[in-house]
C-alpha atoms as a PDB file:
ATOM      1  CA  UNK A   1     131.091  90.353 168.437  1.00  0.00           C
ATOM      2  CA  UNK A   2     132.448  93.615 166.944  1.00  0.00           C
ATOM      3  CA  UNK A   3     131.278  94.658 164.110  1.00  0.00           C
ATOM      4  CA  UNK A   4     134.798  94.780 162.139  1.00  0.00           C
ATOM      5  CA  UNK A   5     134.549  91.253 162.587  1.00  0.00           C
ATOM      6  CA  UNK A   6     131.238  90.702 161.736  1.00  0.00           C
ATOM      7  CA  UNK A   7     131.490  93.171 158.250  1.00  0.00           C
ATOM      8  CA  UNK A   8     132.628  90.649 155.445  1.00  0.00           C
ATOM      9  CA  UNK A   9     132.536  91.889 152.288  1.00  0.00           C
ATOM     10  CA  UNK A  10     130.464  91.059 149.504  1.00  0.00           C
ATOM     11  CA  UNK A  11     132.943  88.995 147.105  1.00  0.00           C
ATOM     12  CA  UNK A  12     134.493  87.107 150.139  1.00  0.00           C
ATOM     13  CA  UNK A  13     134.383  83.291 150.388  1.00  0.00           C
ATOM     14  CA  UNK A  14     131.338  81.467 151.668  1.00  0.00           C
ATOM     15  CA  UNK A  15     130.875  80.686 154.926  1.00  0.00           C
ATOM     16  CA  UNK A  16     129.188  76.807 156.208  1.00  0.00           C
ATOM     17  CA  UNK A  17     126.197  78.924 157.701  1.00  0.00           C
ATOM     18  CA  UNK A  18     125.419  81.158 154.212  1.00  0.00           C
ATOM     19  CA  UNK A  19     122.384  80.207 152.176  1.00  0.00           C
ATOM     20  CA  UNK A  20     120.539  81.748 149.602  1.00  0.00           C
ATOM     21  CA  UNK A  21     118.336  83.391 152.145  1.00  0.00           C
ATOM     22  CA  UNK A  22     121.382  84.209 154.699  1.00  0.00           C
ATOM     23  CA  UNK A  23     124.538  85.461 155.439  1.00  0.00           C
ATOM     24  CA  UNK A  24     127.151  84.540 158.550  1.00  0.00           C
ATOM     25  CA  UNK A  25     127.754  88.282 159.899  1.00  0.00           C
ATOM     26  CA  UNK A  26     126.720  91.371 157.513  1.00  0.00           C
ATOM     27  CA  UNK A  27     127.645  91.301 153.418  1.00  0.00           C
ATOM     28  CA  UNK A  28     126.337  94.707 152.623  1.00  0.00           C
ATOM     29  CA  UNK A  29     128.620  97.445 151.372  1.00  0.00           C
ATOM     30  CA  UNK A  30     127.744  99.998 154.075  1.00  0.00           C
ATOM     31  CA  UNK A  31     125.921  98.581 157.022  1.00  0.00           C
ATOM     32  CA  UNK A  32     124.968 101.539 158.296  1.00  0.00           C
ATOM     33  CA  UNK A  33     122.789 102.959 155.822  1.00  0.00           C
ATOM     34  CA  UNK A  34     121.008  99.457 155.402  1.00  0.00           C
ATOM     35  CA  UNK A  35     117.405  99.167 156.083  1.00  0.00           C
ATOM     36  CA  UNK A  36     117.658  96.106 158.479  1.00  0.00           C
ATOM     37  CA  UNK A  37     120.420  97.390 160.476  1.00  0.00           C
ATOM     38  CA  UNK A  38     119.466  97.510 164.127  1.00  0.00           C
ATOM     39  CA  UNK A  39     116.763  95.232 163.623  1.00  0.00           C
ATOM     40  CA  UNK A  40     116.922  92.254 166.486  1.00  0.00           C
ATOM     41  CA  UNK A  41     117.334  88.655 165.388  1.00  0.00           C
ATOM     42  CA  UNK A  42     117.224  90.054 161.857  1.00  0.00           C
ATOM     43  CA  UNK A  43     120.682  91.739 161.528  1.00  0.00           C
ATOM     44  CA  UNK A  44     123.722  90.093 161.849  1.00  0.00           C
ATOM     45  CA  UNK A  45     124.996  92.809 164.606  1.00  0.00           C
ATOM     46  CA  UNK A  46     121.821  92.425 166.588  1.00  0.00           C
ATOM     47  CA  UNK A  47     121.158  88.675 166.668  1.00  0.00           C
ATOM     48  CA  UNK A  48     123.257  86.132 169.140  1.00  0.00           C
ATOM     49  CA  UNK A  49     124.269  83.840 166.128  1.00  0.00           C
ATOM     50  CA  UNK A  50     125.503  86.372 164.162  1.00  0.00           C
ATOM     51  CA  UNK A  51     123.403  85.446 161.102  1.00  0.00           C
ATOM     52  CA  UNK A  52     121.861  88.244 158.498  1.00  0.00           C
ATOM     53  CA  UNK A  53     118.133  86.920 157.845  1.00  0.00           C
ATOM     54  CA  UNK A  54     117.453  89.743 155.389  1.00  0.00           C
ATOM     55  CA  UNK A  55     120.867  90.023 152.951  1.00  0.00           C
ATOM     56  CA  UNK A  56     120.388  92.493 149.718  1.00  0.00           C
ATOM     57  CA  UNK A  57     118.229  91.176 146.995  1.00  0.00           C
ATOM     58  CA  UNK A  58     121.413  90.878 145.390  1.00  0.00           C
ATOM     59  CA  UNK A  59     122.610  87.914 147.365  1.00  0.00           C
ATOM     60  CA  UNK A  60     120.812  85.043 145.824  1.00  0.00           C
ATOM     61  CA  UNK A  61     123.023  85.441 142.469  1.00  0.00           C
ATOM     62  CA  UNK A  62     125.905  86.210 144.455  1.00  0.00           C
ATOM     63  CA  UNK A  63     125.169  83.398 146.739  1.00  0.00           C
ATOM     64  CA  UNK A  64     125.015  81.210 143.384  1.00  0.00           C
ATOM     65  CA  UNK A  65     127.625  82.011 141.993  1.00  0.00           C
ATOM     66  CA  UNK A  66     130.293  81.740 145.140  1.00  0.00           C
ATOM     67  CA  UNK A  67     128.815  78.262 144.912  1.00  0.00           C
ATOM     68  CA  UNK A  68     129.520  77.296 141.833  1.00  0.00           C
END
């Protein structure tokens, strides 16, 4: 997948496949200058289901509050 489509931004609705320690494609506000980008299986542009396993420490709270 490309990785316009994969680039949702921070604020945007929650996906079925986010948790508190996950994201469906990438959530950060400049991919490219994040620390797990490239990584396989860890970021969402290098692992086949597309999933973030490391989001920003800031996506618990966000992740909460989406929620609720």
């Amino acid at each position: 997948m490309n990785k316009k489509v994969l680039s949702i931004p921070f604020n945007a609705p929650l996906h079925p496949q986010d948790t508190e320690l996950q994201t469906y494609g990438c959530r950060a506000n400049n991919p490219d200058i994040c620390g797990n980008n490239g990584l396989l299986n860890i970021c969402a542009f290098y692992s086949v289901d597309c999933i973030c396993k490391k989001p920003s420490r800031a996506w618990k709270k966000q992740y909460n509050k989406l929620k609720g």
